[in-house]
C-alpha atoms as a PDB file:
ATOM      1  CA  UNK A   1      -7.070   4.199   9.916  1.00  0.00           C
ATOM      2  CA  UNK A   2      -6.346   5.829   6.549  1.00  0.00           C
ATOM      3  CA  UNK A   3      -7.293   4.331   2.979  1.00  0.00           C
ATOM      4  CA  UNK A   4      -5.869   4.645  -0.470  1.00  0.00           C
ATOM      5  CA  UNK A   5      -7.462   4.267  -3.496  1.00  0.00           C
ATOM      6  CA  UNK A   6      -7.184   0.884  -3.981  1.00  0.00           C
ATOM      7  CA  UNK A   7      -8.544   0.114  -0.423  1.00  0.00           C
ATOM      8  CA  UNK A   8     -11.309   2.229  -1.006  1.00  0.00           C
ATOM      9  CA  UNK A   9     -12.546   0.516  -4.292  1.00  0.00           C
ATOM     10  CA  UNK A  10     -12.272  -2.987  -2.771  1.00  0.00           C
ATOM     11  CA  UNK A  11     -14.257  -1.896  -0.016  1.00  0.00           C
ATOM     12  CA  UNK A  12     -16.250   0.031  -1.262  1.00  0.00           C
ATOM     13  CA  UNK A  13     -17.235  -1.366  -4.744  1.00  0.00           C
ATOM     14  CA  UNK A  14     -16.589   1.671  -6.692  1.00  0.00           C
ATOM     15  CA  UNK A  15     -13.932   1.803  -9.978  1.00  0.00           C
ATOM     16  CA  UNK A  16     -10.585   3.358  -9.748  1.00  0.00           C
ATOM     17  CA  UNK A  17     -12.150   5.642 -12.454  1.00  0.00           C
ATOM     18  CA  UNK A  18     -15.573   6.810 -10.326  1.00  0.00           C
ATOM     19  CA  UNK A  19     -13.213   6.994  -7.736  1.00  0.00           C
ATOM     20  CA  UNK A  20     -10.870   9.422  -9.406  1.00  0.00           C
ATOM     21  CA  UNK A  21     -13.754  11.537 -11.203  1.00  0.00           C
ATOM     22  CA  UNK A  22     -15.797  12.288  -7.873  1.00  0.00           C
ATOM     23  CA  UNK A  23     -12.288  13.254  -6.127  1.00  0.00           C
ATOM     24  CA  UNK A  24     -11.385  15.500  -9.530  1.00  0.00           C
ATOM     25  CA  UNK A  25     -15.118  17.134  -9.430  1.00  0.00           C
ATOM     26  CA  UNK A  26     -15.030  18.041  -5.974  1.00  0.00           C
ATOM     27  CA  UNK A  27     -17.951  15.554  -5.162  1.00  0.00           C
ATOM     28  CA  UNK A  28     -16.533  13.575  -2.084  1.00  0.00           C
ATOM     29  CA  UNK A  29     -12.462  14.498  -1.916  1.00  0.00           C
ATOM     30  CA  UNK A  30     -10.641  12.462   0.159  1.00  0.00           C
ATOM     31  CA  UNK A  31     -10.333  14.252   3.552  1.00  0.00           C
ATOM     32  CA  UNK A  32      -6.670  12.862   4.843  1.00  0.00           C
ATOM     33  CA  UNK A  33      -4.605  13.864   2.261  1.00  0.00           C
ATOM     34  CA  UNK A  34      -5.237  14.951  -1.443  1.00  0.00           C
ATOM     35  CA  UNK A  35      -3.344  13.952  -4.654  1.00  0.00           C
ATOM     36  CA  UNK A  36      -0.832  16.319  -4.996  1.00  0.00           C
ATOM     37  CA  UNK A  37       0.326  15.191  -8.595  1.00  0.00           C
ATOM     38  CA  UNK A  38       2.105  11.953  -9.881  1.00  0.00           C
ATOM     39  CA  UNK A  39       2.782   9.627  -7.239  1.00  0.00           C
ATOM     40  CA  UNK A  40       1.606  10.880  -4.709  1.00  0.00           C
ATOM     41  CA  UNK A  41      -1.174   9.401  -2.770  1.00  0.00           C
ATOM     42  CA  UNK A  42      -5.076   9.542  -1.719  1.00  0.00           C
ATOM     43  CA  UNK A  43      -5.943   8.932   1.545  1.00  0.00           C
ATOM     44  CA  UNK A  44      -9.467   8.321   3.032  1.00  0.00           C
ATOM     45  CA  UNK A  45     -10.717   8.335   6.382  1.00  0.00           C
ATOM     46  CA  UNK A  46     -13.347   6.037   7.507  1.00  0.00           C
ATOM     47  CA  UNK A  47     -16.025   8.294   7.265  1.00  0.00           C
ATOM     48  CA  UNK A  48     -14.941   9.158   4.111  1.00  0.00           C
ATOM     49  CA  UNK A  49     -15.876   5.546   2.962  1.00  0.00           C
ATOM     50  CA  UNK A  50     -19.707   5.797   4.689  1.00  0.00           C
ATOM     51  CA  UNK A  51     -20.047   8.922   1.694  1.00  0.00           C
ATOM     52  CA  UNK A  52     -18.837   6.409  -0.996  1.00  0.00           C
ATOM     53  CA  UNK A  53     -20.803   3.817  -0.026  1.00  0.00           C
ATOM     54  CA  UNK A  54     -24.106   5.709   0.708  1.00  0.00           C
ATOM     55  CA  UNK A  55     -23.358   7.458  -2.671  1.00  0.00           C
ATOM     56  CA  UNK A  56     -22.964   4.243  -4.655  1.00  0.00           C
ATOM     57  CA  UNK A  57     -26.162   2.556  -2.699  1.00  0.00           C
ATOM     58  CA  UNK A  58     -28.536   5.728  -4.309  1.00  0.00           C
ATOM     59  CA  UNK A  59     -26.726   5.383  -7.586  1.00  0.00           C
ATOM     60  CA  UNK A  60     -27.587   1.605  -7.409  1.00  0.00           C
ATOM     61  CA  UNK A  61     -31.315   2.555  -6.544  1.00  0.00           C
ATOM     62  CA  UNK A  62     -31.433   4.299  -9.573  1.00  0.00           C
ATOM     63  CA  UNK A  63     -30.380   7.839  -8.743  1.00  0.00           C
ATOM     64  CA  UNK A  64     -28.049   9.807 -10.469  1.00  0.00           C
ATOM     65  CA  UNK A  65     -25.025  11.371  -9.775  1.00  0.00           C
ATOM     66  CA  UNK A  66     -26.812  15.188 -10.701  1.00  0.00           C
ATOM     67  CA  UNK A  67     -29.939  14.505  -8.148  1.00  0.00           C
ATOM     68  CA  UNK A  68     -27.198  13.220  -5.558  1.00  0.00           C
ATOM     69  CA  UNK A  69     -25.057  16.373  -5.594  1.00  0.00           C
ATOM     70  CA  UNK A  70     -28.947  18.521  -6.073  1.00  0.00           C
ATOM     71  CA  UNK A  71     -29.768  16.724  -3.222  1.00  0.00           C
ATOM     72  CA  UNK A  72     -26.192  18.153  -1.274  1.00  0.00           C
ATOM     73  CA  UNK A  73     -26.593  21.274  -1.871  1.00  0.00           C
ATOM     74  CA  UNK A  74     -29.711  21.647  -0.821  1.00  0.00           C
ATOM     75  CA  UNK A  75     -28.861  19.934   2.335  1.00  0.00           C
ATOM     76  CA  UNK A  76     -25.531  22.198   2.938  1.00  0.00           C
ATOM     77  CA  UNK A  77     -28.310  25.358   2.075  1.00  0.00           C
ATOM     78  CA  UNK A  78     -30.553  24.582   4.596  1.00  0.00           C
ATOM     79  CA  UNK A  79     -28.772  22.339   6.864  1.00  0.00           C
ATOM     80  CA  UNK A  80     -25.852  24.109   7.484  1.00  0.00           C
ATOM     81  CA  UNK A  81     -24.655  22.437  10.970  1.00  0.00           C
ATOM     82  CA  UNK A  82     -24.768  19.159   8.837  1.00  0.00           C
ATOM     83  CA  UNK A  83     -21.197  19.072   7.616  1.00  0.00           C
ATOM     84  CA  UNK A  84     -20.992  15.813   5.133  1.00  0.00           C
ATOM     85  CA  UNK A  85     -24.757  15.082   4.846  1.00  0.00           C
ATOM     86  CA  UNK A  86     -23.799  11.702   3.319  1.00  0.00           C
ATOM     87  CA  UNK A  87     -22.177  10.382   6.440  1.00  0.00           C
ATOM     88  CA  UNK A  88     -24.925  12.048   8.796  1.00  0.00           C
ATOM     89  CA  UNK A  89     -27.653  11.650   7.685  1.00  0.00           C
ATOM     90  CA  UNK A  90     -30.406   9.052   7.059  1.00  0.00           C
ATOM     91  CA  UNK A  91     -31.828   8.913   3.310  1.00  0.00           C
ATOM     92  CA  UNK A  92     -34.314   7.367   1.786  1.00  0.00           C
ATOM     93  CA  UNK A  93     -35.194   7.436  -2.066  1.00  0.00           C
ATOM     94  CA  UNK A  94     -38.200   5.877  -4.522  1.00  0.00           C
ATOM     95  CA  UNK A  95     -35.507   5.851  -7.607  1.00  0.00           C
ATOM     96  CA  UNK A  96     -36.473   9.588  -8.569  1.00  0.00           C
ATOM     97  CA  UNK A  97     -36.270  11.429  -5.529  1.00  0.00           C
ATOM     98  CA  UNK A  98     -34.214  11.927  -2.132  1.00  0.00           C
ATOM     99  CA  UNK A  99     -36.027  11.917   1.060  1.00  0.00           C
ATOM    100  CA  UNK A 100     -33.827  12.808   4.441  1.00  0.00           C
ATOM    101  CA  UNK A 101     -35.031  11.894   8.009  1.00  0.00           C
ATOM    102  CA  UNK A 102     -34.383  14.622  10.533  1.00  0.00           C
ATOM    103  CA  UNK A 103     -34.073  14.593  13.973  1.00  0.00           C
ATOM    104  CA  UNK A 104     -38.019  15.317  13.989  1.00  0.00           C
ATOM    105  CA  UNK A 105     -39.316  11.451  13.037  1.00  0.00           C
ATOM    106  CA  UNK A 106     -42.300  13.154  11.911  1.00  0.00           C
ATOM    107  CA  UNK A 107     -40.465  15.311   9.268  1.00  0.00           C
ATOM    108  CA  UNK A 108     -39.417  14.125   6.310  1.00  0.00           C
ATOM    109  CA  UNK A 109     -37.236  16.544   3.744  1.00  0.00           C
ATOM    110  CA  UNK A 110     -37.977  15.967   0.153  1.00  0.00           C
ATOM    111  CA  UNK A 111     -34.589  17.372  -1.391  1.00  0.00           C
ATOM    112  CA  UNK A 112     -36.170  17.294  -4.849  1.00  0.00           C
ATOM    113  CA  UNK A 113     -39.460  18.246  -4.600  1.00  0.00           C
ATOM    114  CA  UNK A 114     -41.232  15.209  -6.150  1.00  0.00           C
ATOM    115  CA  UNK A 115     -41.651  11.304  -5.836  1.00  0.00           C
ATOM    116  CA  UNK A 116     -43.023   9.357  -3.046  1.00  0.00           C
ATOM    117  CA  UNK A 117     -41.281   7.490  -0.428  1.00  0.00           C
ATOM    118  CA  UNK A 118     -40.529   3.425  -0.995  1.00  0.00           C
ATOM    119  CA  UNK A 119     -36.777   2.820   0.002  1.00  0.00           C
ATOM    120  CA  UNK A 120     -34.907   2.951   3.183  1.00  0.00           C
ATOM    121  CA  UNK A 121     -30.920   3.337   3.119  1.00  0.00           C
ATOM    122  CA  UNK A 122     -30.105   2.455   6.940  1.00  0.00           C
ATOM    123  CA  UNK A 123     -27.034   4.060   7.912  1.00  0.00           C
ATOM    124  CA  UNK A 124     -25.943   1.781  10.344  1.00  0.00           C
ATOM    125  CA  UNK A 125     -26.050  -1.174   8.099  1.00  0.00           C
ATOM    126  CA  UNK A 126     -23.402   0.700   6.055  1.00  0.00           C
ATOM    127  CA  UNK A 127     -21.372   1.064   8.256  1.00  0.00           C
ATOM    128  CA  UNK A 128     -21.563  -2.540   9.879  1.00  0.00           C
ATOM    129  CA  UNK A 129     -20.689  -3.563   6.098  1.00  0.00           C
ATOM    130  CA  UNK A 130     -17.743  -1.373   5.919  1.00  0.00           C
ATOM    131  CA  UNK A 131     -15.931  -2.565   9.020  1.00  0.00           C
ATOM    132  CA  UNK A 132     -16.453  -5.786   7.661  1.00  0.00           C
ATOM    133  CA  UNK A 133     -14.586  -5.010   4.746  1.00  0.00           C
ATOM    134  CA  UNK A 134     -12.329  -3.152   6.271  1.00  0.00           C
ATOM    135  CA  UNK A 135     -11.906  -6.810   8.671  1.00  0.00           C
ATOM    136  CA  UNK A 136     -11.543  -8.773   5.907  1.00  0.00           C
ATOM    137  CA  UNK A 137      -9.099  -6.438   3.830  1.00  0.00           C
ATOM    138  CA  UNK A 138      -6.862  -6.281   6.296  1.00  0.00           C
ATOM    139  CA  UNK A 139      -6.763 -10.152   7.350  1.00  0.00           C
ATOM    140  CA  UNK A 140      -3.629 -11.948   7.588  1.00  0.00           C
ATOM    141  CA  UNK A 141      -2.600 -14.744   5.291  1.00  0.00           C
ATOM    142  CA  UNK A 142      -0.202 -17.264   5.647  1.00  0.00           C
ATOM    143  CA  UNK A 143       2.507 -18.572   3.537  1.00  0.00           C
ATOM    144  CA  UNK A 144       5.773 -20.798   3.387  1.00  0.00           C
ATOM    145  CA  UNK A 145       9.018 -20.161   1.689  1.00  0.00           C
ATOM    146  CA  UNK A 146      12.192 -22.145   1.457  1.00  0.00           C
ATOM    147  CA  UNK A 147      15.466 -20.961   2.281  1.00  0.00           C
ATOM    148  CA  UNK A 148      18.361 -23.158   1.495  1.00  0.00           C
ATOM    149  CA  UNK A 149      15.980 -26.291   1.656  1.00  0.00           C
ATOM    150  CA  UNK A 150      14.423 -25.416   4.823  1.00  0.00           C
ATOM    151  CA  UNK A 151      10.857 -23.653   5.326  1.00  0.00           C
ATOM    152  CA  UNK A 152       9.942 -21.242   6.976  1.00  0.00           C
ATOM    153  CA  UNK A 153       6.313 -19.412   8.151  1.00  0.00           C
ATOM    154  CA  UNK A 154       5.698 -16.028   7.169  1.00  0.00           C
ATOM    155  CA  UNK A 155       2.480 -13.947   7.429  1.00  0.00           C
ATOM    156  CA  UNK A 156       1.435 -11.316   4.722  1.00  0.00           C
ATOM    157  CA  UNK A 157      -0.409  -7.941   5.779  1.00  0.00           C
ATOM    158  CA  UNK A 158      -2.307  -5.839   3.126  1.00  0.00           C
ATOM    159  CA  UNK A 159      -1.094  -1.978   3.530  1.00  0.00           C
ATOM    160  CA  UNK A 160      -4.266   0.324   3.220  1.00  0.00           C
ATOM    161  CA  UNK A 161      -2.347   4.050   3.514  1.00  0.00           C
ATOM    162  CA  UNK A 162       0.817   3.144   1.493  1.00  0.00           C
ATOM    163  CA  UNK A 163      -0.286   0.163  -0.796  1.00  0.00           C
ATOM    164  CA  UNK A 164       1.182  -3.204  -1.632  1.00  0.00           C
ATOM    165  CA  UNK A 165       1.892  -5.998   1.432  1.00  0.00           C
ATOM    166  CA  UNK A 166       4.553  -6.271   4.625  1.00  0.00           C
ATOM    167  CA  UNK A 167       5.197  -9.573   5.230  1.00  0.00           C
ATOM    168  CA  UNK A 168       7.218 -11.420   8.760  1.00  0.00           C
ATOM    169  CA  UNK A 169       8.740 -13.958   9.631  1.00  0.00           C
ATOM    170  CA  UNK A 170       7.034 -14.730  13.479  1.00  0.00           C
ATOM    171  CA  UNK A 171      10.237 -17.527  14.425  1.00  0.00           C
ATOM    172  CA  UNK A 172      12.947 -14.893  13.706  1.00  0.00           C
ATOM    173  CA  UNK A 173      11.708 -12.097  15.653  1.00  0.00           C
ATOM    174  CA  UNK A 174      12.629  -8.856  13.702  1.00  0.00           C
ATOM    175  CA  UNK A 175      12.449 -10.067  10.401  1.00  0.00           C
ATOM    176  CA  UNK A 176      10.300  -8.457   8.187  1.00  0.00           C
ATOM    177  CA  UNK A 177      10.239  -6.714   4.896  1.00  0.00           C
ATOM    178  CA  UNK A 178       7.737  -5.192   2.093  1.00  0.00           C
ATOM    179  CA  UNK A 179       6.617  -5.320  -1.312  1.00  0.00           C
ATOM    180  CA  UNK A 180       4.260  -3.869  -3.731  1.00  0.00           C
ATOM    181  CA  UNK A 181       2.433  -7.259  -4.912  1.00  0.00           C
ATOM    182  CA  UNK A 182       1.823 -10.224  -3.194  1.00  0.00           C
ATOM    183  CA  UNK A 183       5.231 -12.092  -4.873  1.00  0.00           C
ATOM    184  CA  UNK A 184       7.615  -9.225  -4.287  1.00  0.00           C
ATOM    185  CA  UNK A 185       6.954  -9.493  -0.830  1.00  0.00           C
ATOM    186  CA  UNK A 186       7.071 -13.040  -0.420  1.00  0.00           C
ATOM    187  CA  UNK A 187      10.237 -12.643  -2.229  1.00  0.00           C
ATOM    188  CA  UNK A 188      11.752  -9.633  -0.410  1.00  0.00           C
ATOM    189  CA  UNK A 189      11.236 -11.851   2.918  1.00  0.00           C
ATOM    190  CA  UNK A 190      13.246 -14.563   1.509  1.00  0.00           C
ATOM    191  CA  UNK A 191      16.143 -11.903   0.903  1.00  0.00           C
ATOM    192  CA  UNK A 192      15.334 -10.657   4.601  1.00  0.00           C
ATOM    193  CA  UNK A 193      15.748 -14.473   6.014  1.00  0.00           C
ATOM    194  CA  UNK A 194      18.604 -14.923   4.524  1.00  0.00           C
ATOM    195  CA  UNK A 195      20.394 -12.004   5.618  1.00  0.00           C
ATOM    196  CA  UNK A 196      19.129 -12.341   9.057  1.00  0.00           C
ATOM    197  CA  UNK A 197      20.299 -16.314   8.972  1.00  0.00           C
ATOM    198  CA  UNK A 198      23.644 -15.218   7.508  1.00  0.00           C
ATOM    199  CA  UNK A 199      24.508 -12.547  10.338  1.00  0.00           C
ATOM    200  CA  UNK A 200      22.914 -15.193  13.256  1.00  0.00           C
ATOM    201  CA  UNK A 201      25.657 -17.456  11.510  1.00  0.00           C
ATOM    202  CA  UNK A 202      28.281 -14.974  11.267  1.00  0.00           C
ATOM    203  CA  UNK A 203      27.451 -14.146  15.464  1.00  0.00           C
ATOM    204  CA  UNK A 204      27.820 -17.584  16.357  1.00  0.00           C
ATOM    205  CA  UNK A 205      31.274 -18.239  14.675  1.00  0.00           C
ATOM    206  CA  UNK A 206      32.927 -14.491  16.234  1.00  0.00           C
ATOM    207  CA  UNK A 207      31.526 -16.483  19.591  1.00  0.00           C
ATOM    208  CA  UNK A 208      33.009 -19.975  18.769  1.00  0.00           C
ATOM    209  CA  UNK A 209      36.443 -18.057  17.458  1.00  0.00           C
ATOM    210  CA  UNK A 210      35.808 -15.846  21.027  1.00  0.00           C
END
């Protein structure tokens, strides 16, 4: 799955803004596809998201966005096989520092030289908490409109590459449409019903004339 911005801040917890500066300063780019100018779109893959959200977790410990990208490059230095440390890697911080675990349980990297070690950030609970997000984000809901007096069913998908909502119609197999909020969808699918209701109509009288 790919994200856009506006996925990746409801999942993630992070501002359109923060989101837009850390692209813009090369700090974690989104690696699916890059905004190319106006309109065009950022997309995110899921480990993209683990780097936002292990990035906001030290921020919300206390550490700033300097140590964080001190802390990367020293990582990338001496750790070259480690790619995106902030996806790989376990960290741990006491507010001032960052410590990484390495492979070696009995080695623990100080990345800036000073602090002591009080705080855990466990991977694996990060990413639990981002599939649940992700879940949750992408959940159907359920809604009724009326067409000529009658109602019908439909059910309302987010859309986390493209934006905005696609919406069906489950008893009129086929019959689906899109919009970029929540009521220009539901509206679009009353257009759709109708036009597919008009042509079922339209069938059945070339039959009865047949």
């Amino acid at each position: 799955m790919n994200f856009n911005s506006k996925a990746v801040s409801k999942i993630t917890g992070l501002s359109f803004r923060q989101i837009d500066y850390w692209d813009s300063t090369h700090f974690i780019k989104p690696s699916v596809s890059e905004a190319t100018g106006y309109g065009s779109v950022r997309l995110y893959s899921f480990n993209d998201l683990i780097q936002l959200r292990v990035a906001k977790t030290l921020m919300d410990k206390g550490i700033s966005i300097q140590k964080i990208r001190k802390a990367i490059n020293y990582l990338k230095k001496n750790m070259p096989e480690i790619k995106k440390p902030l996806s790989e890697l376990k960290f741990l911080t006491d507010g001032e520092t960052i410590f990484v675990l390495t492979k070696d349980k009995k080695e623990i990297i100080d990345t800036l030289k000073s602090g002591q070690l009080v705080f855990s950030i466990a991977l694996g609970e990060i990413v639990e908490g981002l599939k649940g997000e992700i879940i949750a984000l992408q959940r159907e809901k359920k809604y009724t409109v009326a067409i000529k007096g009658k109602k019908y069913s439909v059910v309302l998908y987010p859309d986390t590459e493209d934006g905005g909502f696609w919406v069906e119609c489950p008893s009129l197999p086929g019959c689906a449409s899109q919009g970029d909020t929540i009521e220009e969808a539901l509206e679009m699918i009353k257009d759709a019903i109708a036009g597919h209701l008009a042509v079922v109509e339209e069938k059945r009288k070339v039959r009865k004339a047949a």
